[in-house]
C-alpha atoms as a PDB file:
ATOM      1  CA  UNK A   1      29.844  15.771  55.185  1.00  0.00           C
ATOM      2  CA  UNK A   2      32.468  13.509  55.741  1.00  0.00           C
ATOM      3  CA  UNK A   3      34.672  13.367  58.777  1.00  0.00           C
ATOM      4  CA  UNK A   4      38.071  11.161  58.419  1.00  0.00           C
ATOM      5  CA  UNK A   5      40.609  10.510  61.386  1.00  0.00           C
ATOM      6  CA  UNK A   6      43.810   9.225  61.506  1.00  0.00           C
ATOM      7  CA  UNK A   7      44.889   7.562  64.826  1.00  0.00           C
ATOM      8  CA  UNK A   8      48.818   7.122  63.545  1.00  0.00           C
ATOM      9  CA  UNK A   9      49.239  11.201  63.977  1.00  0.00           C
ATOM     10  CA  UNK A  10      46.006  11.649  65.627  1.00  0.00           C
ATOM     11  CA  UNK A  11      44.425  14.196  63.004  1.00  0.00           C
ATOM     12  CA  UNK A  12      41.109  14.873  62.229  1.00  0.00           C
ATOM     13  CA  UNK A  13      39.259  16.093  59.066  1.00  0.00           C
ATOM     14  CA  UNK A  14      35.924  17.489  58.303  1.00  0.00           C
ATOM     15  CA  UNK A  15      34.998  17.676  54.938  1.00  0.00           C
ATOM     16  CA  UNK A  16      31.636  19.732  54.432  1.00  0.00           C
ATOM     17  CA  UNK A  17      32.582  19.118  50.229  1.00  0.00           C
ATOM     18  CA  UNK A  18      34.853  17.464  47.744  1.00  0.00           C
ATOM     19  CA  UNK A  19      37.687  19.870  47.286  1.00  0.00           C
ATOM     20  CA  UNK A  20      36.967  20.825  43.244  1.00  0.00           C
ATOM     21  CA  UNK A  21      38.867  23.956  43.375  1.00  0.00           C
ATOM     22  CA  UNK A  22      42.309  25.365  44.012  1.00  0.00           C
ATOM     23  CA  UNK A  23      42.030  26.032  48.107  1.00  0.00           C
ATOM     24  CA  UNK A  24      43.752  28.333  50.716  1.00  0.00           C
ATOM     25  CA  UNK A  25      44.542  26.647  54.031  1.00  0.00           C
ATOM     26  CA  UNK A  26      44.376  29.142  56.985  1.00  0.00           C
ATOM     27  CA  UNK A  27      46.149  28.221  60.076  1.00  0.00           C
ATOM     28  CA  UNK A  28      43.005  29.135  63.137  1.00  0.00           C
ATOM     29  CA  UNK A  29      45.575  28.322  66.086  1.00  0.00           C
ATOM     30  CA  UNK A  30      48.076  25.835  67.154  1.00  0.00           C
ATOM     31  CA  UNK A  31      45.770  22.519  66.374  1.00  0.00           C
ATOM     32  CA  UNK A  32      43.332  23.825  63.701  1.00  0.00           C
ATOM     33  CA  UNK A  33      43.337  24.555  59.911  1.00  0.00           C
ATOM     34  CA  UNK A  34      40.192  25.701  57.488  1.00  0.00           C
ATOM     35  CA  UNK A  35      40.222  24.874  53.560  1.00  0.00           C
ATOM     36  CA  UNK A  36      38.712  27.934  52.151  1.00  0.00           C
ATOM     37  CA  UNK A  37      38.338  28.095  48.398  1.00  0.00           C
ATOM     38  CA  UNK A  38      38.624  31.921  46.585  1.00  0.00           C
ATOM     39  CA  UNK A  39      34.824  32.471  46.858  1.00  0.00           C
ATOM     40  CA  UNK A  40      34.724  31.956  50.435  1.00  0.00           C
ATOM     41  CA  UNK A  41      33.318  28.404  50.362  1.00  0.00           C
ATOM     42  CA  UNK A  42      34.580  25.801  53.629  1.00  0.00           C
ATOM     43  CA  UNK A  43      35.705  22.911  51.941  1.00  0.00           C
ATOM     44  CA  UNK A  44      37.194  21.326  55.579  1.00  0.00           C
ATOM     45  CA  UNK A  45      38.385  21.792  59.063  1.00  0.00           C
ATOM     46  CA  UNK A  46      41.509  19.984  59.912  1.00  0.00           C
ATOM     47  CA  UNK A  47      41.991  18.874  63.645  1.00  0.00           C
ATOM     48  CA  UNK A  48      45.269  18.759  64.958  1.00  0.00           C
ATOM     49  CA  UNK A  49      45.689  16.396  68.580  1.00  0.00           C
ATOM     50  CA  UNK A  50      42.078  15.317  67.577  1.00  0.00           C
ATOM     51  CA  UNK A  51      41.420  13.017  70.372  1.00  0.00           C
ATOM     52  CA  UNK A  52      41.869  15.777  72.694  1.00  0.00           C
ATOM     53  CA  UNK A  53      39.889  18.653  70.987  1.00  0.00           C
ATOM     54  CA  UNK A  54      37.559  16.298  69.885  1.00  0.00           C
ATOM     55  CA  UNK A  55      37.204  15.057  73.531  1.00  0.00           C
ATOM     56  CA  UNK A  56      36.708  11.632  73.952  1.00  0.00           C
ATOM     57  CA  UNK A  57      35.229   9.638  76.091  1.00  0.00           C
ATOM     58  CA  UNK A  58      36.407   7.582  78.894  1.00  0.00           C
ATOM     59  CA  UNK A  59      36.113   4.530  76.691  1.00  0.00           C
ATOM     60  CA  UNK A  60      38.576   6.275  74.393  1.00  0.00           C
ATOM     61  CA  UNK A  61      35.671   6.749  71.575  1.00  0.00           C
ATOM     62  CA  UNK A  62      34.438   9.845  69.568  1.00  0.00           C
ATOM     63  CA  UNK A  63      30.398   9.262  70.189  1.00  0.00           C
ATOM     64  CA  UNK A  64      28.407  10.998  66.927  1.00  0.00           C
ATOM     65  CA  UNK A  65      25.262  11.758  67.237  1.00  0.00           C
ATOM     66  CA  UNK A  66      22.540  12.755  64.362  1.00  0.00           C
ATOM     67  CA  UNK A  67      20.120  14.083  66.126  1.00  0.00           C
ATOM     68  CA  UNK A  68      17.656  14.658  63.143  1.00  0.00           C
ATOM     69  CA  UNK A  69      16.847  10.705  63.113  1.00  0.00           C
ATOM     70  CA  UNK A  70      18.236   9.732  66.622  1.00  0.00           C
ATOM     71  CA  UNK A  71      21.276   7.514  65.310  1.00  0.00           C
ATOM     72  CA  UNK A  72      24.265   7.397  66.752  1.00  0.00           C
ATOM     73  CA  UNK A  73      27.588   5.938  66.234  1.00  0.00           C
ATOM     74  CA  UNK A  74      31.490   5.609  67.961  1.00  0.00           C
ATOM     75  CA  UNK A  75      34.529   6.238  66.025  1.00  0.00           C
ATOM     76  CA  UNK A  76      37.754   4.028  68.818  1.00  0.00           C
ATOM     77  CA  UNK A  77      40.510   7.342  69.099  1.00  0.00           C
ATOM     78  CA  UNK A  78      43.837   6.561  70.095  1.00  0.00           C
ATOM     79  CA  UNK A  79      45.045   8.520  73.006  1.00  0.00           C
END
């Protein structure tokens, strides 16, 4: 998984795989789109006004956490 964020339109990606098909793009709400290819498979979640769904913190940072090996790291967000 791969999560990419651009802080020039403030849009965030998820990508749970490379896209290697043809995909469909389904509009959720307002702020979020899902990649879906023909056999149903979630290629990625796009975030629109990331910083605010995402819900930084006060320090203006996206805080990720896996909990599997107790790492963590903080992507800066512009606001």
């Amino acid at each position: 998984m791969k999560i990419s964020y651009d802080s020039r339109y403030k849009i965030a990606y998820i990508c749970f795989k490379e896209k290697t098909a043809q995909v469909e793009t389904i509009q959720v709400g307002a702020e979020m789109n899902i990649d879906i290819a023909p056999d149903g498979t979630i290629y990625g979640i796009e975030l629109l006004n990331a910083s605010r769904q995402l819900g930084a913190t006060p320090d203006k940072t996206l805080l990720v956490i896996n909990e599997a090996v107790g790492e963590s790291s903080k992507i800066k967000l512009a606001l």
